[in-house]
Protein backbone atom coordinates (compact mmCIF):
# COMPACT_ATOMS: atom_id res chain seq x y z
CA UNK A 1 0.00 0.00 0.00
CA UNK A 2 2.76 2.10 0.51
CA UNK A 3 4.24 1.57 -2.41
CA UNK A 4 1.02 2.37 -4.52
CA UNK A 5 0.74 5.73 -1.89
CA UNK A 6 4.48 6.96 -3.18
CA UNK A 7 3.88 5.78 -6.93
CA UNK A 8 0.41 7.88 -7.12
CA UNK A 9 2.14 11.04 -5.05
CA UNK A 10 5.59 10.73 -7.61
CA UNK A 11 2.53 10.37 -10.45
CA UNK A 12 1.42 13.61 -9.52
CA UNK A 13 4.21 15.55 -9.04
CA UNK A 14 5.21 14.95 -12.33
CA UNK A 15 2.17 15.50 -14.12
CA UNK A 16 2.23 18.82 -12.27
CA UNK A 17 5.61 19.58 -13.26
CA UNK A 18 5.20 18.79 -16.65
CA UNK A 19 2.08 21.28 -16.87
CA UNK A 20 4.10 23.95 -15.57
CA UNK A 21 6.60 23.50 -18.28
CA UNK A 22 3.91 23.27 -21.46
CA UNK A 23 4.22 25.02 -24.71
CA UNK A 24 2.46 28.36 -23.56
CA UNK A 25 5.72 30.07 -23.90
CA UNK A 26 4.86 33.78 -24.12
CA UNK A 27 5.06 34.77 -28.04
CA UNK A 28 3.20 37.84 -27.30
CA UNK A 29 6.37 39.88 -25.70
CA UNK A 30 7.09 42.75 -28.10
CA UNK A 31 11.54 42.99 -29.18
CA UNK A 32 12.93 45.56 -27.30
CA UNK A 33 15.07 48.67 -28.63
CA UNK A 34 17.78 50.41 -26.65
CA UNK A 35 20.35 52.86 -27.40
CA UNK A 36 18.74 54.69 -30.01
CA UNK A 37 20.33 57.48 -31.60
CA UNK A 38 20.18 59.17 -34.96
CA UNK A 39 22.29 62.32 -36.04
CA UNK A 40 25.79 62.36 -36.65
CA UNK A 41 27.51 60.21 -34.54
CA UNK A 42 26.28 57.83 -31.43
CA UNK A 43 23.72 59.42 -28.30
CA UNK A 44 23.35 62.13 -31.09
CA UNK A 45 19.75 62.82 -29.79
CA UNK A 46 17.71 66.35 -31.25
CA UNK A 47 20.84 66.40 -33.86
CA UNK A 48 20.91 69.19 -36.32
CA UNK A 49 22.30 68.01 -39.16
CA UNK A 50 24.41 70.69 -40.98
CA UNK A 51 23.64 70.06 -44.90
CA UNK A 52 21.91 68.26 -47.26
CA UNK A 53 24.37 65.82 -48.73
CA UNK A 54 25.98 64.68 -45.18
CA UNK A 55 25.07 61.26 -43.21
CA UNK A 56 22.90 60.38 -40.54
CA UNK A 57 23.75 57.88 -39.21
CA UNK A 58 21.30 55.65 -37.28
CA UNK A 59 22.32 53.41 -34.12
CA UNK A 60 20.34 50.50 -31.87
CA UNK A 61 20.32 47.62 -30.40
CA UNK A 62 17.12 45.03 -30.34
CA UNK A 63 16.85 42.05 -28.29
CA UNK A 64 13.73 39.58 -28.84
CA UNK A 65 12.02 38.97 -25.40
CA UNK A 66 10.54 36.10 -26.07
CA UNK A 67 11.02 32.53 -27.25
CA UNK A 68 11.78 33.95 -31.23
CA UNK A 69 14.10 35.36 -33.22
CA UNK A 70 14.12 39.07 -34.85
CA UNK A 71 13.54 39.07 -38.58
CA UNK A 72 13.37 42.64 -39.66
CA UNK A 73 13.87 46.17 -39.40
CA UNK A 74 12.47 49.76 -40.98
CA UNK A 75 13.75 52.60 -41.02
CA UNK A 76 11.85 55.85 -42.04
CA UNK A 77 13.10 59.53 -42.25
CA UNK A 78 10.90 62.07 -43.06
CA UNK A 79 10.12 65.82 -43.13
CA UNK A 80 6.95 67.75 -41.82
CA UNK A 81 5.88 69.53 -44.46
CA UNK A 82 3.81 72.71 -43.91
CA UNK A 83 0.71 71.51 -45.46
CA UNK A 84 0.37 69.03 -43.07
CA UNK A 85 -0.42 66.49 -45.52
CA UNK A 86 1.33 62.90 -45.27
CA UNK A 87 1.48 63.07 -49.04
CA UNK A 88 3.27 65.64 -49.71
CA UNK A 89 6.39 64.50 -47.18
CA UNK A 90 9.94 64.03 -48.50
CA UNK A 91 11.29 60.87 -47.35
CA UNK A 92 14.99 60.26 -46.97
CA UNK A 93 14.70 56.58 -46.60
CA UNK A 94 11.37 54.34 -46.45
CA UNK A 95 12.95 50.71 -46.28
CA UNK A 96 12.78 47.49 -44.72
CA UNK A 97 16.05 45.48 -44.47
CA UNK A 98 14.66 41.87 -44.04
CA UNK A 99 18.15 39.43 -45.01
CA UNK A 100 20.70 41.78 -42.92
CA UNK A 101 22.70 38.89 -41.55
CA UNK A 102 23.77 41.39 -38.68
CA UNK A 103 19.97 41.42 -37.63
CA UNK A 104 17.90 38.13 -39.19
CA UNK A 105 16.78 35.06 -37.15
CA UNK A 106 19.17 36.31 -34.44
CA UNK A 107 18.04 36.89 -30.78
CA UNK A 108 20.29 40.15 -30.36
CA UNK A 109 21.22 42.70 -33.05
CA UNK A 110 23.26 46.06 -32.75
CA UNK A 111 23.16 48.14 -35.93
CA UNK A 112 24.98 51.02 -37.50
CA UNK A 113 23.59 52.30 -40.61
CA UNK A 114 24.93 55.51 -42.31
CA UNK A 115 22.31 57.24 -44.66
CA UNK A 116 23.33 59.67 -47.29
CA UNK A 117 21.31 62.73 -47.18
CA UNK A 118 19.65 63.74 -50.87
CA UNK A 119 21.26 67.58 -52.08
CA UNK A 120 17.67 68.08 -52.52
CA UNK A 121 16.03 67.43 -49.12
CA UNK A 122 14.20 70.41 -47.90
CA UNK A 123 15.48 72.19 -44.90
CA UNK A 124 13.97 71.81 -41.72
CA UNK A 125 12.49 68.82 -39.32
CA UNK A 126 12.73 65.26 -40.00
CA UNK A 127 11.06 62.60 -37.66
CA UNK A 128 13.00 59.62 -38.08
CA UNK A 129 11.69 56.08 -37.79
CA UNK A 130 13.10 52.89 -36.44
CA UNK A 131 10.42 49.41 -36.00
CA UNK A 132 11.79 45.74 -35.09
CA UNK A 133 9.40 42.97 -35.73
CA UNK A 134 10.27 39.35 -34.22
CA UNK A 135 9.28 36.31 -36.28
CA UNK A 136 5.97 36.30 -34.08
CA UNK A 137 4.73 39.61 -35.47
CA UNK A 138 5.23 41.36 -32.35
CA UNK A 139 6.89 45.08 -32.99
CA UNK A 140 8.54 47.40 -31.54
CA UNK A 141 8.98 51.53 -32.64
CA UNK A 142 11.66 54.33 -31.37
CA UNK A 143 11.63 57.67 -32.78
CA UNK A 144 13.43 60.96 -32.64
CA UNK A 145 13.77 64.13 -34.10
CA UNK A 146 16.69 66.07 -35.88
CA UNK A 147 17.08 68.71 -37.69
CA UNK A 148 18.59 69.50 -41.34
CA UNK A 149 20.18 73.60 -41.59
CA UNK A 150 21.75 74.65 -44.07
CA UNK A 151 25.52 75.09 -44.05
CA UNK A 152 27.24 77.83 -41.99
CA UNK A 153 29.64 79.88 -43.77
CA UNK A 154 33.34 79.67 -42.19
């Protein structure tokens, strides 16, 4: 009788610990993005970018928080434009960079981009754009603002 007591009690113990380690592994859990920056060089911040024709350059790190892997990134830079109409904005860059080996089906990612700056971009404020998606679908956005002035006479 003992024997059958211990048997049913080990039974039971491992049923429960085998329901406490099921497949609902969170796939919910957005990527995360730190260290952020966008200007001219890394924790550039509210950057004013001197001229048309320079670089910004855009830094961050993403780490997936869940059981997945990161698969892509966007980037967007783009003016306001006094109309106030999403149409008439000048973009910079509007891309998705899906097969960077730095980034896809990794768990941790830390990029550097450098992004030429049209001659013809329009002076003034540029919001600028970064999303991470994770091979669940989950996303994650940071933003920022800079500036582009024209060149100072020296």
């Amino acid at each position: 009788m003992k024997l059958s007591v211990k048997l049913f009690g080990l039974l039971f113990l491992s049923l429960f610990v085998f329901a406490a380690c099921s497949d609902d592994d969170d796939t919910s859990t957005p990527p995360e993005i730190t260290n952020f920056s966008a200007g001219l060089h890394y924790g550039a911040g509210n950057t004013i970018v001197k001229e048309p024709g320079a670089e910004i350059i855009v830094d961050f790190d993403a780490r997936s928080r869940n059981d997945g892997r990161l698969v892509a990134y966007h980037i967007e830079i783009h003016d306001h434009p006094e109309s106030g109409d999403p149409d008439d904005e000048y973009k910079i860059i509007d891309e998705m960079f899906e097969n960077d080996p730095k980034f896809f089906n990794t768990r941790n990612a830390s990029i550097h981009k450098h992004i030429a700056i049209p001659e013809d971009a329009p002076l003034g404020e540029y919001h600028v754009e970064v999303i991470v998606f994770d091979e669940y679908g989950n996303t994650t956005d940071v933003d920022t603002i800079i500036f582009l002035v024209a060149p100072t006479e020296e």
